[in-house]
Protein backbone atom coordinates (compact mmCIF):
# COMPACT_ATOMS: atom_id res chain seq x y z
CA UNK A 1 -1.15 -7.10 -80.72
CA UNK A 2 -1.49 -10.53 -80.33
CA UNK A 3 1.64 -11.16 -78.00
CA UNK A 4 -0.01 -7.88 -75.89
CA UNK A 5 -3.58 -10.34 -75.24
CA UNK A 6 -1.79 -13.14 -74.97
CA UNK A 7 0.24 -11.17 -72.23
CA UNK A 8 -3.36 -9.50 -70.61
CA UNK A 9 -4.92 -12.97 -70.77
CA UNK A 10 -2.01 -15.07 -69.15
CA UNK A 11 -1.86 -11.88 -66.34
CA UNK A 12 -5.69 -12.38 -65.48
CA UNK A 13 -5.91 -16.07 -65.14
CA UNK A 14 -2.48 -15.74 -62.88
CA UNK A 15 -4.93 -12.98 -60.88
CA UNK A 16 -7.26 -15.41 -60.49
CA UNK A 17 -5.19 -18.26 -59.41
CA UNK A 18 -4.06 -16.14 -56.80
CA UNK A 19 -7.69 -14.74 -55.83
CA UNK A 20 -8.73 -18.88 -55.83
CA UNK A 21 -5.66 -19.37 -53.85
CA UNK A 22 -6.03 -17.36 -51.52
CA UNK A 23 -9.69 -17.48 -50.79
CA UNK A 24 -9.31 -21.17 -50.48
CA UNK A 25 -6.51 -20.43 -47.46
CA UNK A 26 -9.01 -17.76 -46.09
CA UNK A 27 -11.76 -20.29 -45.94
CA UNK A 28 -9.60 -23.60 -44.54
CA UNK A 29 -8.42 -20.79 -41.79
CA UNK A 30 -11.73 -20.00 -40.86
CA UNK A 31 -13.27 -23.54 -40.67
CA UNK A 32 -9.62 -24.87 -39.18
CA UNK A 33 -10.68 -21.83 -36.56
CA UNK A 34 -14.38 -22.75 -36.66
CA UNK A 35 -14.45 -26.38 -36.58
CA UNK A 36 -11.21 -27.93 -35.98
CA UNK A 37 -9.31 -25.45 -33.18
CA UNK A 38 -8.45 -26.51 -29.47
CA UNK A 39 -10.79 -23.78 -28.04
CA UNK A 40 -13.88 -24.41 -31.05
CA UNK A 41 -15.88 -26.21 -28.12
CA UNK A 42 -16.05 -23.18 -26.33
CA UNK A 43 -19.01 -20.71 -27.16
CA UNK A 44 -18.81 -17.29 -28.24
CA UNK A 45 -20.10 -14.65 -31.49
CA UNK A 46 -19.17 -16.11 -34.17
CA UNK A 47 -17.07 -13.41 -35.25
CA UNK A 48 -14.91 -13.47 -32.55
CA UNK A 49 -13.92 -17.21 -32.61
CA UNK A 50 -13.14 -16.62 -36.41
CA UNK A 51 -11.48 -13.23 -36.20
CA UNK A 52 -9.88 -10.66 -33.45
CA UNK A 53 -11.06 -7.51 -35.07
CA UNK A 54 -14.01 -7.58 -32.80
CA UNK A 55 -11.96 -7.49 -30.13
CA UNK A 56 -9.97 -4.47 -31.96
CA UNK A 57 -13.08 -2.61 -32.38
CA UNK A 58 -14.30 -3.18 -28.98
CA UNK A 59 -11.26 -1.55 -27.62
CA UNK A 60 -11.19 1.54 -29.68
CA UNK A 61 -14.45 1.74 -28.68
CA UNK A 62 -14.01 1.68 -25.63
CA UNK A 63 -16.97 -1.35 -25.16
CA UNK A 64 -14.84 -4.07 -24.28
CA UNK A 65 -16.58 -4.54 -20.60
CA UNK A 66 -19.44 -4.08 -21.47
CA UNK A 67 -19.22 -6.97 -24.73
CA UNK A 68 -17.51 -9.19 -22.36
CA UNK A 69 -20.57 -8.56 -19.50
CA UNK A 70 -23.35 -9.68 -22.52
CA UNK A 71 -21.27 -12.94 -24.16
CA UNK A 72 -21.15 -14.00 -20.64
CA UNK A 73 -25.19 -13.77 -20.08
CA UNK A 74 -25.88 -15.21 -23.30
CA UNK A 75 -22.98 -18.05 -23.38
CA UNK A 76 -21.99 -18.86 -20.06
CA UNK A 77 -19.01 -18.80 -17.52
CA UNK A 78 -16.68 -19.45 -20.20
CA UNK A 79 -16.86 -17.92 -23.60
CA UNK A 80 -14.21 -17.84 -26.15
CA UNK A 81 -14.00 -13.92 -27.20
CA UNK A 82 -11.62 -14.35 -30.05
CA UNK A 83 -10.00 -17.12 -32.02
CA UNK A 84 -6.79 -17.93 -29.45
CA UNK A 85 -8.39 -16.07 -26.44
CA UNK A 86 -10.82 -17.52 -23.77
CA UNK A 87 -12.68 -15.30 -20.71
CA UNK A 88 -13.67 -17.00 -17.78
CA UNK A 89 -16.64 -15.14 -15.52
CA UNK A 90 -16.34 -17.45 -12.24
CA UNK A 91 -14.23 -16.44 -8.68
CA UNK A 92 -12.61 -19.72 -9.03
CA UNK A 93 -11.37 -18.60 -12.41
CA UNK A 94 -9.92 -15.59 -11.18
CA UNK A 95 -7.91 -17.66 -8.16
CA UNK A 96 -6.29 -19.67 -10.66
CA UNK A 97 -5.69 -17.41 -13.61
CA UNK A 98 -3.75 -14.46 -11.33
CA UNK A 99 -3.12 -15.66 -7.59
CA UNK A 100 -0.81 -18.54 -7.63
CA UNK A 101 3.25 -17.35 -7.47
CA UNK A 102 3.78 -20.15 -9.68
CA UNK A 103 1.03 -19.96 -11.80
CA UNK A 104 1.71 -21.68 -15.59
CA UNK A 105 1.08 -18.11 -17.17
CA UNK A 106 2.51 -14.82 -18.15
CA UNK A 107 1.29 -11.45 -19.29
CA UNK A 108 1.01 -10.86 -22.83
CA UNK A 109 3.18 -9.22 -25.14
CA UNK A 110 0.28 -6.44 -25.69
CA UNK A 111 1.56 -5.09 -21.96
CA UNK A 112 4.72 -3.80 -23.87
CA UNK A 113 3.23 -1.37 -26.28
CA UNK A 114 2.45 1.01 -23.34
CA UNK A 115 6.15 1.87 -22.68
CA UNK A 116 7.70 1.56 -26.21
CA UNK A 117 8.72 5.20 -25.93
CA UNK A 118 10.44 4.87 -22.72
CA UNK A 119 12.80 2.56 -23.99
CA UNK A 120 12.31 0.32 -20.95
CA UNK A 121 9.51 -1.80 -19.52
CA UNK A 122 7.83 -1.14 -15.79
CA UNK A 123 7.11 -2.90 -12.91
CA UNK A 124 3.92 -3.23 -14.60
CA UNK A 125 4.37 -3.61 -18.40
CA UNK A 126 7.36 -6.20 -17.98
CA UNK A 127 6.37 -9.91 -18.49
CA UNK A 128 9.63 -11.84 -17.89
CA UNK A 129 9.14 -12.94 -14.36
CA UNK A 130 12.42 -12.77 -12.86
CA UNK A 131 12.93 -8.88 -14.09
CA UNK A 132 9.67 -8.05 -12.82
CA UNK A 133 10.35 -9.32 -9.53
CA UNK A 134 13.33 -7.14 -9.76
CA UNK A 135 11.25 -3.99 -10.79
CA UNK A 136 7.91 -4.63 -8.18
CA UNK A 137 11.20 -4.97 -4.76
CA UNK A 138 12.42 -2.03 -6.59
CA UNK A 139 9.11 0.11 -6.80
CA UNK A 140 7.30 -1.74 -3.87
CA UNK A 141 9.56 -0.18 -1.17
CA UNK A 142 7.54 3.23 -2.15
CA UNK A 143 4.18 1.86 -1.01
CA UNK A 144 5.89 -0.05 1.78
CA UNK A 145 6.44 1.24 5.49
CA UNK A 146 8.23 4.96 5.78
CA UNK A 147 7.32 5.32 1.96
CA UNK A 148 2.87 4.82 2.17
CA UNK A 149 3.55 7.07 5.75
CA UNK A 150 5.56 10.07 4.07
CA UNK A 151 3.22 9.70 1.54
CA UNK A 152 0.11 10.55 3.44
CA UNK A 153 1.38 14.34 4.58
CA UNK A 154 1.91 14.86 0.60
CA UNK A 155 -1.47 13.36 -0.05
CA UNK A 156 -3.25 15.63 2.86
CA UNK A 157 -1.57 18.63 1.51
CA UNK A 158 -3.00 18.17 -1.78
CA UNK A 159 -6.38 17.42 -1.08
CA UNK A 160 -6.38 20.35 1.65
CA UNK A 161 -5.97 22.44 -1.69
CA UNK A 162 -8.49 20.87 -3.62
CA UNK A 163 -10.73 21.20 -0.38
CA UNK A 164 -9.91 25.37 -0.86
CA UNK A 165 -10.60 25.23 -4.65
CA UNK A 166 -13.77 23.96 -4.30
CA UNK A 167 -14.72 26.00 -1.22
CA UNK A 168 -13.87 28.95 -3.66
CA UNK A 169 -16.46 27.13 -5.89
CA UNK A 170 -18.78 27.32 -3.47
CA UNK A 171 -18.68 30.91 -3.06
CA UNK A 172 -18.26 31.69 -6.93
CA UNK A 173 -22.57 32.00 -8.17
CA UNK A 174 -23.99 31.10 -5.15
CA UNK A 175 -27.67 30.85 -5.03
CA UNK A 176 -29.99 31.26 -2.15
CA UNK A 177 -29.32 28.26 -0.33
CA UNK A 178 -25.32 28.54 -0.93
CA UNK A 179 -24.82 26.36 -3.73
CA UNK A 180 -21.81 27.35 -5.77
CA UNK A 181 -21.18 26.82 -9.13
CA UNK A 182 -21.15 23.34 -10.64
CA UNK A 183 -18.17 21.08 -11.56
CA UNK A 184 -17.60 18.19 -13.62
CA UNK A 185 -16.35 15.83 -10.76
CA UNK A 186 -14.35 13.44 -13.66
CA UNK A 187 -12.07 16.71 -14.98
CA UNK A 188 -11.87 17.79 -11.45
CA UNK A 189 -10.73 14.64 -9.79
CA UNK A 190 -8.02 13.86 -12.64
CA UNK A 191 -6.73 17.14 -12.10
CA UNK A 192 -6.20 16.40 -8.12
CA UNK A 193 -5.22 12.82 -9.34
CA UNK A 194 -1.82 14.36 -11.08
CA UNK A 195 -1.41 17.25 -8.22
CA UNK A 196 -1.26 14.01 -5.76
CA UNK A 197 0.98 11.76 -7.85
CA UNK A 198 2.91 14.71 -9.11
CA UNK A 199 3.85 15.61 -5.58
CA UNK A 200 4.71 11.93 -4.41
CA UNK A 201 6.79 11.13 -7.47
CA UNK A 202 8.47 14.03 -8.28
CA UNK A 203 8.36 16.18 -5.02
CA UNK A 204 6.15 18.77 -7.01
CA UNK A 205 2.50 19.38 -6.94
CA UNK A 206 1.59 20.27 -10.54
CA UNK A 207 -1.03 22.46 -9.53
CA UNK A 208 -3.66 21.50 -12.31
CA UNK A 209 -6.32 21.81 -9.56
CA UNK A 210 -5.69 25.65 -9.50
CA UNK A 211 -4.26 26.74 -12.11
CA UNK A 212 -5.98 26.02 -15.82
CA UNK A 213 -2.88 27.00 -17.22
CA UNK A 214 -1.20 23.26 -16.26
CA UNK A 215 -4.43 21.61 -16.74
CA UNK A 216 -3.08 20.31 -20.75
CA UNK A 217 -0.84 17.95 -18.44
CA UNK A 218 -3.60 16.33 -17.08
CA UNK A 219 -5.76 16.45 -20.38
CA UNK A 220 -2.65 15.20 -22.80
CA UNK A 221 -1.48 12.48 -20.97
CA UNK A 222 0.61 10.47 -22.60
CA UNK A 223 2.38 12.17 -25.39
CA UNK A 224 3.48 15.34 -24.76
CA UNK A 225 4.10 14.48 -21.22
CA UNK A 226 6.85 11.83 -22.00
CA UNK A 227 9.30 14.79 -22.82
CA UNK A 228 8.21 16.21 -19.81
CA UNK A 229 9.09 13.14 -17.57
CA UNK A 230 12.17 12.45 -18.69
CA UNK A 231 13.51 16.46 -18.30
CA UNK A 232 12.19 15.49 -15.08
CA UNK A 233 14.31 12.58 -14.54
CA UNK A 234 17.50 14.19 -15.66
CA UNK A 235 16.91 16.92 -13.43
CA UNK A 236 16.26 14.71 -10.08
CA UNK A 237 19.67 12.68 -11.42
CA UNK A 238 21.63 15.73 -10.74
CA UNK A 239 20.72 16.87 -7.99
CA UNK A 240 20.89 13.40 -6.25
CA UNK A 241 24.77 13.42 -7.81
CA UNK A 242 25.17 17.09 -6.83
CA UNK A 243 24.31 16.04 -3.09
CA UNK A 244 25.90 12.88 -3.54
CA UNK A 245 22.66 11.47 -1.55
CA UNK A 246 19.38 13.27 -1.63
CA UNK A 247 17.35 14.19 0.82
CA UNK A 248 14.48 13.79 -0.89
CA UNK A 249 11.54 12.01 0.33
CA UNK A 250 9.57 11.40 -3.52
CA UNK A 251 9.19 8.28 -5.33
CA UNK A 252 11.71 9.27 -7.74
CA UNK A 253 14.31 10.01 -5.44
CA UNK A 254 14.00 6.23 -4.02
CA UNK A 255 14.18 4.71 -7.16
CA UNK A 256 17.36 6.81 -8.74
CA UNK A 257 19.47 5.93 -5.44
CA UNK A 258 18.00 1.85 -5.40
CA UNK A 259 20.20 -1.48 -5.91
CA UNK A 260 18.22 -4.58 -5.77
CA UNK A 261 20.04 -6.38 -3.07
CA UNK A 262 19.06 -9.82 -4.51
CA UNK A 263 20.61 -9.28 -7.91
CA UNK A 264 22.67 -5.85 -7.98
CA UNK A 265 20.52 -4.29 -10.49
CA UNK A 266 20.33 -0.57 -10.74
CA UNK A 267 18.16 1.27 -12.93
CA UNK A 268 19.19 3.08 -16.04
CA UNK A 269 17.38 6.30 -17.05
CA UNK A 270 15.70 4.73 -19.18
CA UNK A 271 14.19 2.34 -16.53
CA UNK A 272 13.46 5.74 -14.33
CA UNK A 273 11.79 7.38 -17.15
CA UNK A 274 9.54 3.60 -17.85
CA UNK A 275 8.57 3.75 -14.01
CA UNK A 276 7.67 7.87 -13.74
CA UNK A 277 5.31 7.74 -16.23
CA UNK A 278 3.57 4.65 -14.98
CA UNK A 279 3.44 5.77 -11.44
CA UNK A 280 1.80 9.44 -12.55
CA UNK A 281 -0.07 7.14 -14.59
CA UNK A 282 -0.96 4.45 -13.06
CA UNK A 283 -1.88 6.52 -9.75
CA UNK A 284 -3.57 9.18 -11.20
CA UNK A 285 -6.22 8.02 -13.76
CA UNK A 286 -7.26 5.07 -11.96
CA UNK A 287 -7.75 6.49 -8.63
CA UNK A 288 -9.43 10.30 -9.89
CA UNK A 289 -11.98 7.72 -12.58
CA UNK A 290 -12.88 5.78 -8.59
CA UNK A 291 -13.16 9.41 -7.12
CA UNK A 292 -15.31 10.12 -9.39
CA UNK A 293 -17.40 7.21 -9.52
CA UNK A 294 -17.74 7.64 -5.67
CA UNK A 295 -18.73 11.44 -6.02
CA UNK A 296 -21.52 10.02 -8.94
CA UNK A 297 -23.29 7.15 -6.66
CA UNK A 298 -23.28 9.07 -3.62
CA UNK A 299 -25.50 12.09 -5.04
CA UNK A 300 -27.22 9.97 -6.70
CA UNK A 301 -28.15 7.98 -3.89
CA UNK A 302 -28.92 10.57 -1.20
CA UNK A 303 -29.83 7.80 1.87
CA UNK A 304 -25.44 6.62 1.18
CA UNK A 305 -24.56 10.47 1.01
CA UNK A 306 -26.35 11.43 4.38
CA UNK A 307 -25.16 8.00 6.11
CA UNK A 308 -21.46 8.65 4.76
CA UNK A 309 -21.60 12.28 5.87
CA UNK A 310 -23.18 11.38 9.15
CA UNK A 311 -20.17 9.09 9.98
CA UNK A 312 -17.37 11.30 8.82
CA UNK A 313 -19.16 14.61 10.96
CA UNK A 314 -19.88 12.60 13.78
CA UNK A 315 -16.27 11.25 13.76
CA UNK A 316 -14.19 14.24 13.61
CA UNK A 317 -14.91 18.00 15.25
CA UNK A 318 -12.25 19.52 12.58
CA UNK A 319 -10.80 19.12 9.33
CA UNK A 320 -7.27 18.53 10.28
CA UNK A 321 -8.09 15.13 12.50
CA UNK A 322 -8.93 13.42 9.12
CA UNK A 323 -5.38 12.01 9.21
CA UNK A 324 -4.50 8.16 8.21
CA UNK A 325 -5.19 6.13 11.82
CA UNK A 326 -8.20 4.59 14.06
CA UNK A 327 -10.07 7.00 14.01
CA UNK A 328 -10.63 7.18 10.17
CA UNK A 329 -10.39 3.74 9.90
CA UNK A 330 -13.79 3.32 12.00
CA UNK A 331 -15.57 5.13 9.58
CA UNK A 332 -16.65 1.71 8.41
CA UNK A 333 -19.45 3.40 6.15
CA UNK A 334 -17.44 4.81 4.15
CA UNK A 335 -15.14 2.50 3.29
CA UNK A 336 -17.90 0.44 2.41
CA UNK A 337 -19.08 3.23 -0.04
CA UNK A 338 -15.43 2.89 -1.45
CA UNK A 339 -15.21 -1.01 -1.91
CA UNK A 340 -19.30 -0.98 -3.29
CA UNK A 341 -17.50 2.34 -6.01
CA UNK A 342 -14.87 -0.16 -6.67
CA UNK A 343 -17.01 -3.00 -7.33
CA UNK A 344 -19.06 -0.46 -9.90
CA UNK A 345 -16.30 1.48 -11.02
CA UNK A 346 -13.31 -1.36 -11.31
CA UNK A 347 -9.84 0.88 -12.34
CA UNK A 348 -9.47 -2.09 -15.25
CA UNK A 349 -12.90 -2.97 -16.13
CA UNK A 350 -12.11 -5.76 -18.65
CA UNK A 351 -9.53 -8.37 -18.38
CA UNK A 352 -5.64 -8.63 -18.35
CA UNK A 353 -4.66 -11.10 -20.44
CA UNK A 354 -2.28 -13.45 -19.44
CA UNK A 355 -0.86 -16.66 -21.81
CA UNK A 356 -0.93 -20.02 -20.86
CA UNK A 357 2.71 -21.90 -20.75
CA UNK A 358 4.02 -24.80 -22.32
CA UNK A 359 2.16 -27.50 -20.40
CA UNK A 360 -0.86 -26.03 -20.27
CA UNK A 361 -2.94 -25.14 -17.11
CA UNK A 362 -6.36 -26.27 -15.65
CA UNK A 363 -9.40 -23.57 -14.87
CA UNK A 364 -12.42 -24.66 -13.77
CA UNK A 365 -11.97 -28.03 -14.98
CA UNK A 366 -11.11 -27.20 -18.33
CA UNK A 367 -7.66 -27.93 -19.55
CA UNK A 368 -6.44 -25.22 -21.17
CA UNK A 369 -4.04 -25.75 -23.70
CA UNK A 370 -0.34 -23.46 -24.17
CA UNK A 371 -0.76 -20.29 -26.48
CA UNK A 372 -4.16 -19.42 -25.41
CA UNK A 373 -4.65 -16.38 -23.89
CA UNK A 374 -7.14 -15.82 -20.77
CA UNK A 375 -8.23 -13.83 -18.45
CA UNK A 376 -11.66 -12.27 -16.08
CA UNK A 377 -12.92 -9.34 -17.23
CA UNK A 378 -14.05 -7.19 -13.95
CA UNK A 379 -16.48 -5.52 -14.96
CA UNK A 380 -18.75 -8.80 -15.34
CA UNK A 381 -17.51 -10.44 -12.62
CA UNK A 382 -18.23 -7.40 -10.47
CA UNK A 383 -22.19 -7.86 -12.05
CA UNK A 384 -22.57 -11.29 -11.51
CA UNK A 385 -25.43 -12.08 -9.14
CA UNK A 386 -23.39 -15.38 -8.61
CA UNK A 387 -21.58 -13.15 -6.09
CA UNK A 388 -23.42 -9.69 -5.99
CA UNK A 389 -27.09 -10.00 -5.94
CA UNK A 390 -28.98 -6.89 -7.78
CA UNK A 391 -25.65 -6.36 -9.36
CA UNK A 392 -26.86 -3.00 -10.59
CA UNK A 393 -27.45 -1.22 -6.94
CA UNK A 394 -25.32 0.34 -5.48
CA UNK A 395 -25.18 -1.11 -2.22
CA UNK A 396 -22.50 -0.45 0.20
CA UNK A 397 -24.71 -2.08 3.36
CA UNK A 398 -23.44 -5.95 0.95
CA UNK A 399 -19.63 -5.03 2.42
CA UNK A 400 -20.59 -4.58 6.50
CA UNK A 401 -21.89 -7.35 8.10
CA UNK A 402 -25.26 -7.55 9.72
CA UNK A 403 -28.40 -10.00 11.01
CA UNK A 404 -29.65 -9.32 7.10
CA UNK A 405 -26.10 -9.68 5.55
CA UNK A 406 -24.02 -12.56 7.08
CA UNK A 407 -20.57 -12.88 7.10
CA UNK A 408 -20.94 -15.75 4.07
CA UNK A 409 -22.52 -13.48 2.15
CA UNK A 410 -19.60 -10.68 2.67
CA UNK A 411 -16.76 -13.67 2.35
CA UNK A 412 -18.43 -14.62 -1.02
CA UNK A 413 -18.35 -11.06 -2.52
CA UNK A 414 -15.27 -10.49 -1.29
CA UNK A 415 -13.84 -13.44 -3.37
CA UNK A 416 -15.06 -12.20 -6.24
CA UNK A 417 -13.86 -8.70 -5.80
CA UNK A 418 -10.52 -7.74 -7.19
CA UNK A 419 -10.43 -4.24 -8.20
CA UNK A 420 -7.04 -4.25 -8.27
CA UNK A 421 -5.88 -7.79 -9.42
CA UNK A 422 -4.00 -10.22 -7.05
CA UNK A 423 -1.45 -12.43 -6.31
CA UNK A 424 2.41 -11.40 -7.72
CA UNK A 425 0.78 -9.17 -9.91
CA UNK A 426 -1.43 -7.06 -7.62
CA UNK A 427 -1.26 -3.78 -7.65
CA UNK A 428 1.54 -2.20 -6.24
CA UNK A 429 -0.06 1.33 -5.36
CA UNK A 430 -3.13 -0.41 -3.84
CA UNK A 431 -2.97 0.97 -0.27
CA UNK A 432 -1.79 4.21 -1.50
CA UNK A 433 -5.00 4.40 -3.57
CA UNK A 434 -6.74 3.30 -0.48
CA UNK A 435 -5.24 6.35 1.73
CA UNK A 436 -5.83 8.73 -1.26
CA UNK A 437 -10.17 7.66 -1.59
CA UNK A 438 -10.63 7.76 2.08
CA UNK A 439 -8.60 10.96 2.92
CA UNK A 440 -10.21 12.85 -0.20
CA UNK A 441 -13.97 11.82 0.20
CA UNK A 442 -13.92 12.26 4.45
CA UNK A 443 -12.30 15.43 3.70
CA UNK A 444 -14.96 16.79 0.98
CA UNK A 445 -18.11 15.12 3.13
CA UNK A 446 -17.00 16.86 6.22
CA UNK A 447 -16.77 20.52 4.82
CA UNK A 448 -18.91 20.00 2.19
CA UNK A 449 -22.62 19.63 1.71
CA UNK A 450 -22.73 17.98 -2.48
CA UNK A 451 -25.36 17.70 -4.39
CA UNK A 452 -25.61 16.88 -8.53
CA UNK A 453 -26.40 20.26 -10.49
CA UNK A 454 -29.81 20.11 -11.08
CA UNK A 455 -29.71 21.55 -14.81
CA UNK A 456 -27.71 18.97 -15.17
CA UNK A 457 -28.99 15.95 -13.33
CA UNK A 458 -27.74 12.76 -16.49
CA UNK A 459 -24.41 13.66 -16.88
CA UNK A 460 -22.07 10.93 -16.03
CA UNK A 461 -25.10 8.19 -16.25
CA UNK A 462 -26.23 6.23 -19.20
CA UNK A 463 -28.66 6.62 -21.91
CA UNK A 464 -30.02 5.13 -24.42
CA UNK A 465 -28.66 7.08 -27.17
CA UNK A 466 -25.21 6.18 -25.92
CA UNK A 467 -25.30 2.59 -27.33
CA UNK A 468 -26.27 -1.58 -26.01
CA UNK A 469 -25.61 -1.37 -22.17
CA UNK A 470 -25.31 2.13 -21.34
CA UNK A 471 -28.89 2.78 -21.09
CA UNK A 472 -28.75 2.58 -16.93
CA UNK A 473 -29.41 6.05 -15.84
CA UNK A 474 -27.88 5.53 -12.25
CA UNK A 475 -24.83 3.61 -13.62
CA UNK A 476 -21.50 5.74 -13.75
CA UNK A 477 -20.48 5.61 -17.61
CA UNK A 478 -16.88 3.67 -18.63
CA UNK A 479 -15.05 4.10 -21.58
CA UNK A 480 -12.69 0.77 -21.72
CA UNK A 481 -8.58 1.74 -22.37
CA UNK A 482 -6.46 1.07 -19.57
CA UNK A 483 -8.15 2.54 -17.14
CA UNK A 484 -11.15 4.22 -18.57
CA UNK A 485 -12.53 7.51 -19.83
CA UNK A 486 -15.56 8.67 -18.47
CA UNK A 487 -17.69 12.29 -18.00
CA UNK A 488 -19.48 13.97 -15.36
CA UNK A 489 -20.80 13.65 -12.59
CA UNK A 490 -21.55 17.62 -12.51
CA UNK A 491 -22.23 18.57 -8.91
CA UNK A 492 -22.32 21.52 -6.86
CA UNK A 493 -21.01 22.10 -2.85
CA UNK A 494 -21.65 24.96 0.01
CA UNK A 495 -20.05 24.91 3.11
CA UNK A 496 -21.11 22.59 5.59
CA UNK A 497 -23.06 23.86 8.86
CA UNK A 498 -20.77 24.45 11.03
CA UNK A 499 -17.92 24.27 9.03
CA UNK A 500 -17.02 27.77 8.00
CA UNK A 501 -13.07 26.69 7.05
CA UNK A 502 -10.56 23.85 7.04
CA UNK A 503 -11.09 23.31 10.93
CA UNK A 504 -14.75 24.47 11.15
């Protein structure tokens, strides 16, 4: 019995050594991290400089903008938002961090978690520099030339459809004034999101948009779908070996019959599969979340809705002449409404991180030393006054120069303004998503009268109940991922005066 305490006794004090131990490591981490670390001059909660499960639980909360947007108004341009990780708030920043070919960075190993199905990395989730120039020649040619131009008949087609769904909207519980029934703009415009990058990558309009049935694509995004992509790869592999060369005018027939000239590469299937689902992806979610930020701030702000709608109707006498060209690119209105939606309603609202290389790197005058990780976060860039005075209005007139607006003032913003990053790294897809905002919201303003539901008038907006910095009623809602969730606006249409159809 004795040899049995002796045992429990010498088993406690070695579980206390241990508990001593490592408590004492837990506490010379956090003052090495506190006191004694490269970036502990730099300000920040002082959580995050000691630990990165802030950070965690601001992404699976989907708050990260909107914590990065308050450390910068209480600490300043630069604030350090987790032990190894500093965010910079400042245009300059942004320059130096993503523009330069030769910058002394590269993007983060967290890019690669997003494809670890595939088997492969994409254009956009690779980080070694010289494959991803590979992979952006290889998917650029798309968005490039005969690629963006076949693309905009798909695109039309698509959003001709949409156009007809909500037209039979408009006639389904129409009231006296012929308002139809109401739609949630955010489910509605990621359903014509996948129809539109269904039909450009894979030659097949998915038909979420009319049929609920196929909706559960849209809605389940990403895991069931994977299987889905890659039947579709196989498929679109045959018949390009069946034909020998297809005929095929769709992303994915591009990219199965590609060789990188510079290096011989050509991709595997797993490579094909990696690059399908970021395309429907990447294409969809960002652009329907702007679509729907655009439908949100314009019925919310009726003076933008009737000046948008006045340009579109007073541009075109029917439906089909809303075609890619001059004449849609004078509607200079509403491409201001699209650039102010962007501004609001960035596709990344928070930062991509990118890791500083042996050597280190300067930003703003700061040297910053290798290992750390930085990066802008959009969202608060977009909202600083610095740049965009009243942050919080929408204000499409700050894009379109004028006696009350000079051209400074309009160069400024616009060096703030990156919606869709820049440099090497800008998006690849960004005129495509350019084409796909104008063509869809000239099309629904000239056939369609919108309004927001008035039973409904909040959704989409903030609220108080909804947490710290979501209490703006006339601010479209974000949930931070990549991309971001979001909800509402619900809004009703009728048929335009005048137009009784697609041509009026």
């Amino acid at each position: 019995m004795q040899d049995s305490m002796s045992t429990h006794t010498l088993k406690t004090i070695q579980y206390g050594i241990a508990a001593i131990f490592l408590s004492t490591l837990l506490l010379l981490l956090l003052l090495y991290r506190k006191l004694l670390h490269p970036l502990s001059a730099y300000p920040g909660p002082a959580a995050s400089t000691l630990s990165s499960w802030p950070l965690v639980f601001q992404a699976y909360t989907g708050t990260r903008h909107i914590q990065h947007y308050r450390d910068h108004a209480q600490y300043g341009p630069i604030v350090r938002i987790s032990p190894n990780a500093l965010s910079f708030n400042t245009a300059s920043a942004l320059h130096a961090i993503y523009a330069p070919r030769n910058v002394n960075v590269k993007k983060g190993e967290w890019y690669k978690t997003f494809d670890v199905a595939a088997g492969a990395y994409s254009s956009f989730t690779e980080t070694e520099r010289g494959v991803h120039a590979v992979k952006r020649r290889w998917v650029g040619a798309c968005f490039a030339g005969e690629g963006l131009r076949g693309a905009e008949t798909r695109v039309g087609d698509v959003v001709e459809g949409f156009c007809d769904m909500l037209g039979g909207l408009g006639k389904r519980g129409r009231d006296g004034d012929g308002w139809g029934a109401k739609w949630n703009a955010s489910e509605m415009c990621t359903y014509l999101g996948f129809d539109i990058m269904g039909s450009l990558v894979f030659g097949t309009d998915f038909r979420c948009v009319q049929e609920e049935g196929n909706r559960q694509l849209a809605l389940a995004v990403l895991p069931a779908s994977r299987l889905m992509y890659w039947v579709y790869v196989q498929q679109k592999e045959l018949e390009c070996d069946k034909d020998g060369h297809s005929s095929r005018t769709d992303f994915l027939s591009h990219l199965i019959n590609a060789e990188d000239k510079k290096t011989g590469w050509c991709p595997a299937t797993e490579d094909l599969v990696a690059e399908s689902l970021n395309l429907i992806n990447a294409g969809a979610d960002p652009f329907s979340g702007v679509l729907a930020g655009a439908i949100f701030y314009l019925v919310h702000n009726t003076h933008a809705l009737h000046k948008a709608t006045e340009e579109v109707r007073s541009t075109f006498t029917c439906a089909s002449e809303i075609v890619n060209g001059a004449a849609l690119n004078s509607c200079t209105y509403l491409f201001a409404v699209i650039e102010e939606t962007l501004r609001r309603t960035a596709p990344v609202p928070s930062h991509l991180p990118r890791v500083v290389l042996e050597g280190g790197m300067q930003i703003d005058g700061h040297h910053i030393p290798a290992g750390t990780t930085v990066g802008v976060p959009m969202y608060a860039l977009h909202n600083n006054p610095t740049y965009f005075p009243a942050p919080f209005t929408f204000a499409p007139k700050r894009w379109i120069e004028s006696p009350s607006n000079p051209a400074e003032n309009v160069a400024l913003a616009r060096k703030a303004f990156c919606p869709f990053s820049i440099g090497s790294r800008m998006c690849s897809g960004k005129a495509l998503a350019y084409l796909q905002l104008k063509l869809t919201l000239a099309h629904l303003l000239w056939r369609f009268d919108v309004r927001v539901a008035p039973d409904e008038p909040g959704r989409g907006g903030g609220r108080p109940e909804l947490g710290i910095g979501r209490e703006r009623e006339d601010e479209f809602q974000l949930w931070d991922a990549l991309g971001f969730g979001r909800d509402g606006p619900m809004v009703q249409v009728r048929s335009a005066q005048g137009s009784s159809g697609k041509d009026g």
